[in-house]
Protein backbone atom coordinates (compact mmCIF):
# COMPACT_ATOMS: atom_id res chain seq x y z
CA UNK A 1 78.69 77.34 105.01
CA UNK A 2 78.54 73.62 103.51
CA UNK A 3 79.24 71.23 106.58
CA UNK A 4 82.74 70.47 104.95
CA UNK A 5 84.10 73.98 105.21
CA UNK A 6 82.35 73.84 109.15
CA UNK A 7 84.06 70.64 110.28
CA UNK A 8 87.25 72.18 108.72
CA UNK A 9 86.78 74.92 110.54
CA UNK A 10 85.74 72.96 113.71
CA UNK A 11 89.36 71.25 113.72
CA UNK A 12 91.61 74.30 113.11
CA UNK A 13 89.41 75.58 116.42
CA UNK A 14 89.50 73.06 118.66
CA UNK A 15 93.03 70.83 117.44
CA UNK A 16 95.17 72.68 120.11
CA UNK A 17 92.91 71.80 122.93
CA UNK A 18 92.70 68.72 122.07
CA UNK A 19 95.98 68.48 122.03
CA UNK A 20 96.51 70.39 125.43
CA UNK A 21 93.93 67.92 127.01
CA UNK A 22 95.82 64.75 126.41
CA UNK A 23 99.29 66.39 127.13
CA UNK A 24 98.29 66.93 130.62
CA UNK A 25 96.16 64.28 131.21
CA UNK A 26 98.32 61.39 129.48
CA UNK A 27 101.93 63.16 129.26
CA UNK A 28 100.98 62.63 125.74
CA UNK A 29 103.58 63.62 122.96
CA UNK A 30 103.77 63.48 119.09
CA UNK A 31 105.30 63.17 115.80
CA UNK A 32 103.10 65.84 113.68
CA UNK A 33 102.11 64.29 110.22
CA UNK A 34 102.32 67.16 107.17
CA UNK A 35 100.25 66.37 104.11
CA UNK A 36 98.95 67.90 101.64
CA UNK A 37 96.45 65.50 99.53
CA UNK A 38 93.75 63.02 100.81
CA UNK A 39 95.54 60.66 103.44
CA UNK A 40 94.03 57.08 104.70
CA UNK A 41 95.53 56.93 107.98
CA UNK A 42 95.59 53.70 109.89
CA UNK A 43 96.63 53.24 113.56
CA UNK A 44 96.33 50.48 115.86
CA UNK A 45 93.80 50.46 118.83
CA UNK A 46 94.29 50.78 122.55
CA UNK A 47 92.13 53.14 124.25
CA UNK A 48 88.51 55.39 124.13
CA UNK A 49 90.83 58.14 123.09
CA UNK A 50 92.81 57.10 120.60
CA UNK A 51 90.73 59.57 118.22
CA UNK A 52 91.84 62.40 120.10
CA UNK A 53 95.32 61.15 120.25
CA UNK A 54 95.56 60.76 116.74
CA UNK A 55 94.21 64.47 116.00
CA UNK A 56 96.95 65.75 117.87
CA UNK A 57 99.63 64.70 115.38
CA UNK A 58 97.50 66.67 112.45
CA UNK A 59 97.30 70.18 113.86
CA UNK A 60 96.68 71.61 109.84
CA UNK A 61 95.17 68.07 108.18
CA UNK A 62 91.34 67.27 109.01
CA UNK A 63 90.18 63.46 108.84
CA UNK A 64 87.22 61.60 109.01
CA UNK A 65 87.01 58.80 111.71
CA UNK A 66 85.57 55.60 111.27
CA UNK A 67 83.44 55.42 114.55
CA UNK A 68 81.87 52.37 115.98
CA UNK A 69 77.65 52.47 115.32
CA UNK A 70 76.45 52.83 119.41
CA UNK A 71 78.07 56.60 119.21
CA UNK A 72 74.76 57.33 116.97
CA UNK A 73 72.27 56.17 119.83
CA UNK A 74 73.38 58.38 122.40
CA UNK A 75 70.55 60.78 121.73
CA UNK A 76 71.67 64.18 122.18
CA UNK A 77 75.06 63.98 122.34
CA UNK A 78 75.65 62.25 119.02
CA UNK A 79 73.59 64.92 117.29
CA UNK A 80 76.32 66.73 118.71
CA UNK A 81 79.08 64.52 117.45
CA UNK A 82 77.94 64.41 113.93
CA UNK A 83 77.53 68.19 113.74
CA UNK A 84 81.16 68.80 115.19
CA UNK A 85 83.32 65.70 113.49
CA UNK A 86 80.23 63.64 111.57
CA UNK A 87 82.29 60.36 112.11
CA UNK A 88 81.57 57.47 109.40
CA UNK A 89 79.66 54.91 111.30
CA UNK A 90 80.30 51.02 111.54
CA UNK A 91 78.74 48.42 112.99
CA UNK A 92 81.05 45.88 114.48
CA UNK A 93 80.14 42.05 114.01
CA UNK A 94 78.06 43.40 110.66
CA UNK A 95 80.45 42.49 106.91
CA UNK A 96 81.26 46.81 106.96
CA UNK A 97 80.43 47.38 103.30
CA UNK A 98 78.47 50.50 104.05
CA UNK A 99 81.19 51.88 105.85
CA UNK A 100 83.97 51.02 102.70
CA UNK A 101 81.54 52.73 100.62
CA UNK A 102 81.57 56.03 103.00
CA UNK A 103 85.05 56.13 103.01
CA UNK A 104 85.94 55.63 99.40
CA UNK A 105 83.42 58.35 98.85
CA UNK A 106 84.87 60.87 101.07
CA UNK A 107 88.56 60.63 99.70
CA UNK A 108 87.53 60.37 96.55
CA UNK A 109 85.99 63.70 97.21
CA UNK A 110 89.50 65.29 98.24
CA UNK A 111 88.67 64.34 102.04
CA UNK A 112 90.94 62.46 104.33
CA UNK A 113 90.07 59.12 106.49
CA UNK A 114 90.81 57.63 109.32
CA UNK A 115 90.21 53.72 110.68
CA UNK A 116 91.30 51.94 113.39
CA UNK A 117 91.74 48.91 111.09
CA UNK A 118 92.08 45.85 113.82
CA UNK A 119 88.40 46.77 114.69
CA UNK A 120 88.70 46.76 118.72
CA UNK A 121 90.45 47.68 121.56
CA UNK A 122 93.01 45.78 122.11
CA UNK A 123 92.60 43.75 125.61
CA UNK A 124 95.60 42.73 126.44
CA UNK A 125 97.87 45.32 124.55
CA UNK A 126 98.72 43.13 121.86
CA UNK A 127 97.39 44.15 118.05
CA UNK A 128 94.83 42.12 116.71
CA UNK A 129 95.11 41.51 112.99
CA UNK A 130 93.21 44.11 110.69
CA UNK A 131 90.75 43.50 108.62
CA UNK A 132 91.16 41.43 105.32
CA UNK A 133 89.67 43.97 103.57
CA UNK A 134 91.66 47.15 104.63
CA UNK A 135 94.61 46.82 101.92
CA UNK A 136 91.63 46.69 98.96
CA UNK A 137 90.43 50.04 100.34
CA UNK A 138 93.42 51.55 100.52
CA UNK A 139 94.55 50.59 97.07
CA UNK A 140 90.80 51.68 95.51
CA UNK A 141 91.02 55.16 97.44
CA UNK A 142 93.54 56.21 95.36
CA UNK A 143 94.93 58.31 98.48
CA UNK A 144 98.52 58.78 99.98
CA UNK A 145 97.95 55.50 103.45
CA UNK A 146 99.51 56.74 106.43
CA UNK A 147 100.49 54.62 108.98
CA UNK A 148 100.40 55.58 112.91
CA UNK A 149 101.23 53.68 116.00
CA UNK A 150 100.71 54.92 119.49
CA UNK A 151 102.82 53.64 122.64
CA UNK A 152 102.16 53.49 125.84
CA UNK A 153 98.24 54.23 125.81
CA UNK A 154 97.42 50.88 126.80
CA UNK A 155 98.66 50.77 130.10
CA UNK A 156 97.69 54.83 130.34
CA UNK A 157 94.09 53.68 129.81
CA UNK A 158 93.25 49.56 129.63
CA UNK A 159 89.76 48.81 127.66
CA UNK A 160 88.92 46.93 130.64
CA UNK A 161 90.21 49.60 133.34
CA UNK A 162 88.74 52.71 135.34
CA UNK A 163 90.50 55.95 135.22
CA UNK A 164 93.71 57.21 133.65
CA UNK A 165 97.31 55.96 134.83
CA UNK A 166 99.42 58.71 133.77
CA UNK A 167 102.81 58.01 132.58
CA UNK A 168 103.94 58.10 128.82
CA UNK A 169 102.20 57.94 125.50
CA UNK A 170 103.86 58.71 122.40
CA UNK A 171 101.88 58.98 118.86
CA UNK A 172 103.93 58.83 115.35
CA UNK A 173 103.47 58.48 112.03
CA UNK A 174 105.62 55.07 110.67
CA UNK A 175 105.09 55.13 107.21
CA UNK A 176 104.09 57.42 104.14
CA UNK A 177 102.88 55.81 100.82
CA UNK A 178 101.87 57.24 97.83
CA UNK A 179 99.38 55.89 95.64
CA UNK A 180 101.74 55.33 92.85
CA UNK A 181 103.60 52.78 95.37
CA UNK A 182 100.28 51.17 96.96
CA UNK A 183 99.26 50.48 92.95
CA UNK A 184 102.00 48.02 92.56
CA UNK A 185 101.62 46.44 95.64
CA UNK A 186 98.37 43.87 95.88
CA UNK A 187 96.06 43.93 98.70
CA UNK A 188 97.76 41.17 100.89
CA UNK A 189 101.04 42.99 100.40
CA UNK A 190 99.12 46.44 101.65
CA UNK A 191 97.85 44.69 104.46
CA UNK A 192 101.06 43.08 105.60
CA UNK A 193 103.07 46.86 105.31
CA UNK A 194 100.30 47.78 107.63
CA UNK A 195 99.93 45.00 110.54
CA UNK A 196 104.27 45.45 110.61
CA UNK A 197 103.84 49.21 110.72
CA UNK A 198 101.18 49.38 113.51
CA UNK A 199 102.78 46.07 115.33
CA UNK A 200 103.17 47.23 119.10
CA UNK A 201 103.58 44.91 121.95
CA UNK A 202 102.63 47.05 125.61
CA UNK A 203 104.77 43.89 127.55
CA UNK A 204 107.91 43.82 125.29
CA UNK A 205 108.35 47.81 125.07
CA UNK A 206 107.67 47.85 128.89
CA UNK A 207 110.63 45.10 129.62
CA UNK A 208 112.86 47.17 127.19
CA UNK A 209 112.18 50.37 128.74
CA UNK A 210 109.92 50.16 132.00
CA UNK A 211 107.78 53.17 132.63
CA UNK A 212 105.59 53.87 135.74
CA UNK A 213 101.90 54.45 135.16
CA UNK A 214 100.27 56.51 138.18
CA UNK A 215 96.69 56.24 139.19
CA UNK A 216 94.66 54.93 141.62
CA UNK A 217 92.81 51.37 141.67
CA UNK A 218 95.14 50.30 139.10
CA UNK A 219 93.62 46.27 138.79
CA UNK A 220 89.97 47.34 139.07
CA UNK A 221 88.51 46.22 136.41
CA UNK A 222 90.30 43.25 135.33
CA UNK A 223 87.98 40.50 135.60
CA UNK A 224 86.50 42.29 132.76
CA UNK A 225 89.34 40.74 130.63
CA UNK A 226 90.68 37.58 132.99
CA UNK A 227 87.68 35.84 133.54
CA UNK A 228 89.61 32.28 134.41
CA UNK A 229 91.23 32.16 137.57
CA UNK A 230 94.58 29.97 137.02
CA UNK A 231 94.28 28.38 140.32
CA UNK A 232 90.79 26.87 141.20
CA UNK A 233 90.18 27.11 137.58
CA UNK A 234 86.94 28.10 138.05
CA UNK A 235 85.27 30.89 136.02
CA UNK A 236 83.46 33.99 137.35
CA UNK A 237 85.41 33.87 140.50
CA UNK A 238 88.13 36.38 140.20
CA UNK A 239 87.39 40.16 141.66
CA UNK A 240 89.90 43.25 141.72
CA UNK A 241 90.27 45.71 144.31
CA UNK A 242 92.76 49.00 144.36
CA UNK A 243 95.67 47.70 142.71
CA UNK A 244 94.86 43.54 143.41
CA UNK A 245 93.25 40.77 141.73
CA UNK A 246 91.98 38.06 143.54
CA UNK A 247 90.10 34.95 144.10
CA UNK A 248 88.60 32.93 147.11
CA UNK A 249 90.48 29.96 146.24
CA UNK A 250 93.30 32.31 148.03
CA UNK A 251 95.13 33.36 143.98
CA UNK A 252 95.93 36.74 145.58
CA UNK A 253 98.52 39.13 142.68
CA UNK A 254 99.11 42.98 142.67
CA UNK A 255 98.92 44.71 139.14
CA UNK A 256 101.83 47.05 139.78
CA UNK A 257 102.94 50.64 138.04
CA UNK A 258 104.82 48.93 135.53
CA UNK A 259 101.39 46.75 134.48
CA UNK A 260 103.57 43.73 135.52
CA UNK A 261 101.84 41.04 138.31
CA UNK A 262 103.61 40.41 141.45
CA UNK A 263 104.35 37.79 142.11
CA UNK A 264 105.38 37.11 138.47
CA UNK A 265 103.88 33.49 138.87
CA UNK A 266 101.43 32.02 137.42
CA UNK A 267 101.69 34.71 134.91
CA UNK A 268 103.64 37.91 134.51
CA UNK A 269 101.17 39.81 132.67
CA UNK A 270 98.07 40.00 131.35
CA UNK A 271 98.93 38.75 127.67
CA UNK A 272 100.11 36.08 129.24
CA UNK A 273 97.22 35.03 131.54
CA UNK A 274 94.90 36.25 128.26
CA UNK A 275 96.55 33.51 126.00
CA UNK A 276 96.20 30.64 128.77
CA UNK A 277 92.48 31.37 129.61
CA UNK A 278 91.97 31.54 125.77
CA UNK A 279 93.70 28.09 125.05
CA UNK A 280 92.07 26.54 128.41
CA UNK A 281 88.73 27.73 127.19
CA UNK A 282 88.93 26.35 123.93
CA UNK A 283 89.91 23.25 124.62
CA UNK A 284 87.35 22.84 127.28
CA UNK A 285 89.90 21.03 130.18
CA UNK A 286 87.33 22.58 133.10
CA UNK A 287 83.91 22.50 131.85
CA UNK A 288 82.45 19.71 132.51
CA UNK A 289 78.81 20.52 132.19
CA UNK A 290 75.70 17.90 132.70
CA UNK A 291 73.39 16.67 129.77
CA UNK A 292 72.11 20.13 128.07
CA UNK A 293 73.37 22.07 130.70
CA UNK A 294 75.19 25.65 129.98
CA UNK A 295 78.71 26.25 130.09
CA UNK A 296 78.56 28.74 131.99
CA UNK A 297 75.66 32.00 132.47
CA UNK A 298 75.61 35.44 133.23
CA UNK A 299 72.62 38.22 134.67
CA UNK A 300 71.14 40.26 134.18
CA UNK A 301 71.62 40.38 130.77
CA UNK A 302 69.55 42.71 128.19
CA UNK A 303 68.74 41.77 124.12
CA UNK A 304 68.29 44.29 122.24
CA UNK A 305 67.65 43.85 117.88
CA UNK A 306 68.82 46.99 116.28
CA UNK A 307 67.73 48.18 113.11
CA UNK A 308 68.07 51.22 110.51
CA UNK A 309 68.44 54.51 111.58
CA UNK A 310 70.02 53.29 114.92
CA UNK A 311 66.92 51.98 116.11
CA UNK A 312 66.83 49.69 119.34
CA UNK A 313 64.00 47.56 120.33
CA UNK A 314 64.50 46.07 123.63
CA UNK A 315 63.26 41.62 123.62
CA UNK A 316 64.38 40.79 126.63
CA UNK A 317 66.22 40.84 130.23
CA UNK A 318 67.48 38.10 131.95
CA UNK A 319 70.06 35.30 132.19
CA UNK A 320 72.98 34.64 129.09
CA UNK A 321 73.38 31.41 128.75
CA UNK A 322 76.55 29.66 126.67
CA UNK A 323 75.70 26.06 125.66
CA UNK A 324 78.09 23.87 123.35
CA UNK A 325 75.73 24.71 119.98
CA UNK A 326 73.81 27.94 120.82
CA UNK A 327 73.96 31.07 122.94
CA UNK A 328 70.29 31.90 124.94
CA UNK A 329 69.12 34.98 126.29
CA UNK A 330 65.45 34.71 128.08
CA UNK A 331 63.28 32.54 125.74
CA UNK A 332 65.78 33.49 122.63
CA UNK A 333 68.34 30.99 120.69
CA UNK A 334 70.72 31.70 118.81
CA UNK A 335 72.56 28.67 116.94
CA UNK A 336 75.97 29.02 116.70
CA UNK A 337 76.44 27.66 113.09
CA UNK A 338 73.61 30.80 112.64
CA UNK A 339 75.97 33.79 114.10
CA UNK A 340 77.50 35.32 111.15
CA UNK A 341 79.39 37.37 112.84
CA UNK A 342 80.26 38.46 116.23
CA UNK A 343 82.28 41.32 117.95
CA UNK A 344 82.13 43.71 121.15
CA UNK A 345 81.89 47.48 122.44
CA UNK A 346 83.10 48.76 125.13
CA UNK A 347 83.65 46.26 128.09
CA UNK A 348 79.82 45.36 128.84
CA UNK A 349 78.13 45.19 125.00
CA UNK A 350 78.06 41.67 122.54
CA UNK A 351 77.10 42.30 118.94
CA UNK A 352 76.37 39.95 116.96
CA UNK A 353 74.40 38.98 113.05
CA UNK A 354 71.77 36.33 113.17
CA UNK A 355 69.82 35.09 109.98
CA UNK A 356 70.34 38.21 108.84
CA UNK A 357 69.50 40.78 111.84
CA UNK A 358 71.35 42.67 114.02
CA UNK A 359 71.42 42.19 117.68
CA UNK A 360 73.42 43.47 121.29
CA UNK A 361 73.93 41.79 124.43
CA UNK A 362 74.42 44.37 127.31
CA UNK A 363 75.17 43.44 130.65
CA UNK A 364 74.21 45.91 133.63
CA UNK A 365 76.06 44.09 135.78
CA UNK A 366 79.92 43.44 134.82
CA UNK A 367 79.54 40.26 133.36
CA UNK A 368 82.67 39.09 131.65
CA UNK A 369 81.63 38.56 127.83
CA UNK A 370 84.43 38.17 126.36
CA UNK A 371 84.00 34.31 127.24
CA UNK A 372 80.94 34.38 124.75
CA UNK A 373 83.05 35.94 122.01
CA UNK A 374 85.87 33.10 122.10
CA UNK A 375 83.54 30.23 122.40
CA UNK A 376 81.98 31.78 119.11
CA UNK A 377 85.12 32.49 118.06
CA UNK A 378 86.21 28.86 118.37
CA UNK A 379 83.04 27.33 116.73
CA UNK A 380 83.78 29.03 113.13
């Protein structure tokens, strides 16, 4: 049996589990998708499982996932994955052309794709816009694009929480194009169809129709995302607890069922808190650093350069440090104006392209790193 026919028969096997796993574990419902030729499917990206969420809505249609690059250095268990599902890899902060290449040669084998095209987890249960390049792969696959949106799995399952709040999550297909449309379109019309299509806003579909998410130590967690507290302004301070977030300036809020704060002041949400810390970081209003001295620093902190065939090779442990022009970890610099690219995994991993190499940032230790991204971020 060639490993097409076995991952074929792999998803007719195990699809109705799958499905019966995240029905009882997210009250998880669907829209099934029907096709019958090679599909690019596209959904936007809230949660570890939105693979398995996805699957549920194609009970007869197998797909290839785009999967980030760390899945294929867990050792065992992705020898494992890549003999069940063999996802297409993709390493985040890297320009991705290996990975259009794998998927343009899969559908144009008769096999179907899907990408989560914003490129993360959302943290604040917004969409990020995808990437520039998604509408030229779609167009060159020459496959029907299927768009997918899924509601209610942010607040079921936060990137930056622990443990499932069960409530509602519903997955649907929004749109069905055929390749006859797609050819008339150009790319930056394909890739506006697609950022309207998987649009979804966890705040404004929660004040339009509030639903309770149950689970226990709902806020813990969150200082993986917030990591500016709005009332000493001081970063590094905040720390959650059960269902509060908190600081010892006295900032004291409850992250309730609903995902809402209370009190509702200074912020209601998280998007909004997200935005402020964002804007406050950027344009530097409580930094105030000496001569050569770091923003701000993190431990302990591990480097790691990784190289073909998901290779890791450890350089060093020790303090991050964010300066105005560079980012240091140990005795290593790394320019700013150098960084290609950067992006992260998970809550605790920083990836990031340097002169041409390929490098992580893991913290042990809960460090908040999304503060390194944005300062990046805002230096491009």
């Amino acid at each position: 049996m060639d490993k097409y026919r076995r991952h074929q028969l792999i998803w007719r096997l195990f699809q109705p589990s799958v499905r019966a796993l995240v029905r009882q574990k997210f009250n998880f419902t669907c829209e099934d998708i029907q096709a019958d030729r090679p599909i690019v499917l596209i959904s936007n990206h809230v949660s570890a499982w939105d693979p398995l969420f996805v699957a549920s809505s194609l009970p007869k249609h197998q797909v290839y996932f785009v999967a980030s690059e760390h899945i294929f250095r867990l050792g065992l268990i992705s020898r494992v994955i890549e003999y069940l599902v063999d996802p297409i890899p993709r390493r985040k902060a890297s320009s991705g052309a290996d990975t259009v290449k794998a998927c343009l040669r899969l559908l144009r084998a008769g096999r179907s794709v899907c990408l989560f095209a914003e490129g993360e987890q959302s943290w604040d249960g917004r969409n990020s816009p995808i990437f520039p390049a998604t509408g030229k792969l779609v167009k060159s696959s020459g496959a029907t694009l299927v768009t997918y949106r899924l509601e209610g799995a942010y607040l079921s399952l936060p990137r930056w929480g622990r443990g499932i709040r069960r409530g509602s999550v519903f997955g649907h297909p929004v749109g069905i194009y055929p390749p006859e449309q797609l050819k008339a379109m150009t790319a930056d019309e394909v890739n506006a169809l697609i950022n309207r299509d998987i649009a979804e806003d966890a705040w404004e579909r929660q004040r339009l129709n509030p639903v309770a998410y149950k689970g226990k130590n709902r806020a813990e967690g969150l200082e993986r995302a917030l990591f500016l507290c709005p009332r000493c302004r001081r970063i590094g301070t905040l720390r959650t607890g059960g269902s509060l977030i908190f600081c010892r300036c006295g900032l004291d809020l409850e992250y309730t069922e609903t995902g809402f704060f209370t009190p509702e002041t200074p912020f209601a949400d998280v998007a909004e808190w997200d935005d402020w810390q964002r804007q406050q970081l950027h344009a530097r209003t409580f930094l105030h650093p000496g001569p050569d001295a770091p923003l701000f620093s993190d431990e302990p902190l591990t480097l790691v350069r990784l190289s073909s065939g998901h290779r890791e090779e450890r350089l060093a442990t020790g303090i991050l440090s964010q300066y105005e022009d560079r980012l240091m970890c140990g005795e290593y610099s790394f320019p700013l104006s150098g960084i290609s690219s950067m992006a992260m995994v998970l809550t605790n991993r920083l990836l990031f392209t340097f002169d041409g190499a390929y490098y992580e940032i893991r913290s042990s230790g809960g460090a908040n790193l999304l503060k390194y991204l944005e300062i990046w971020k805002g230096h491009i």
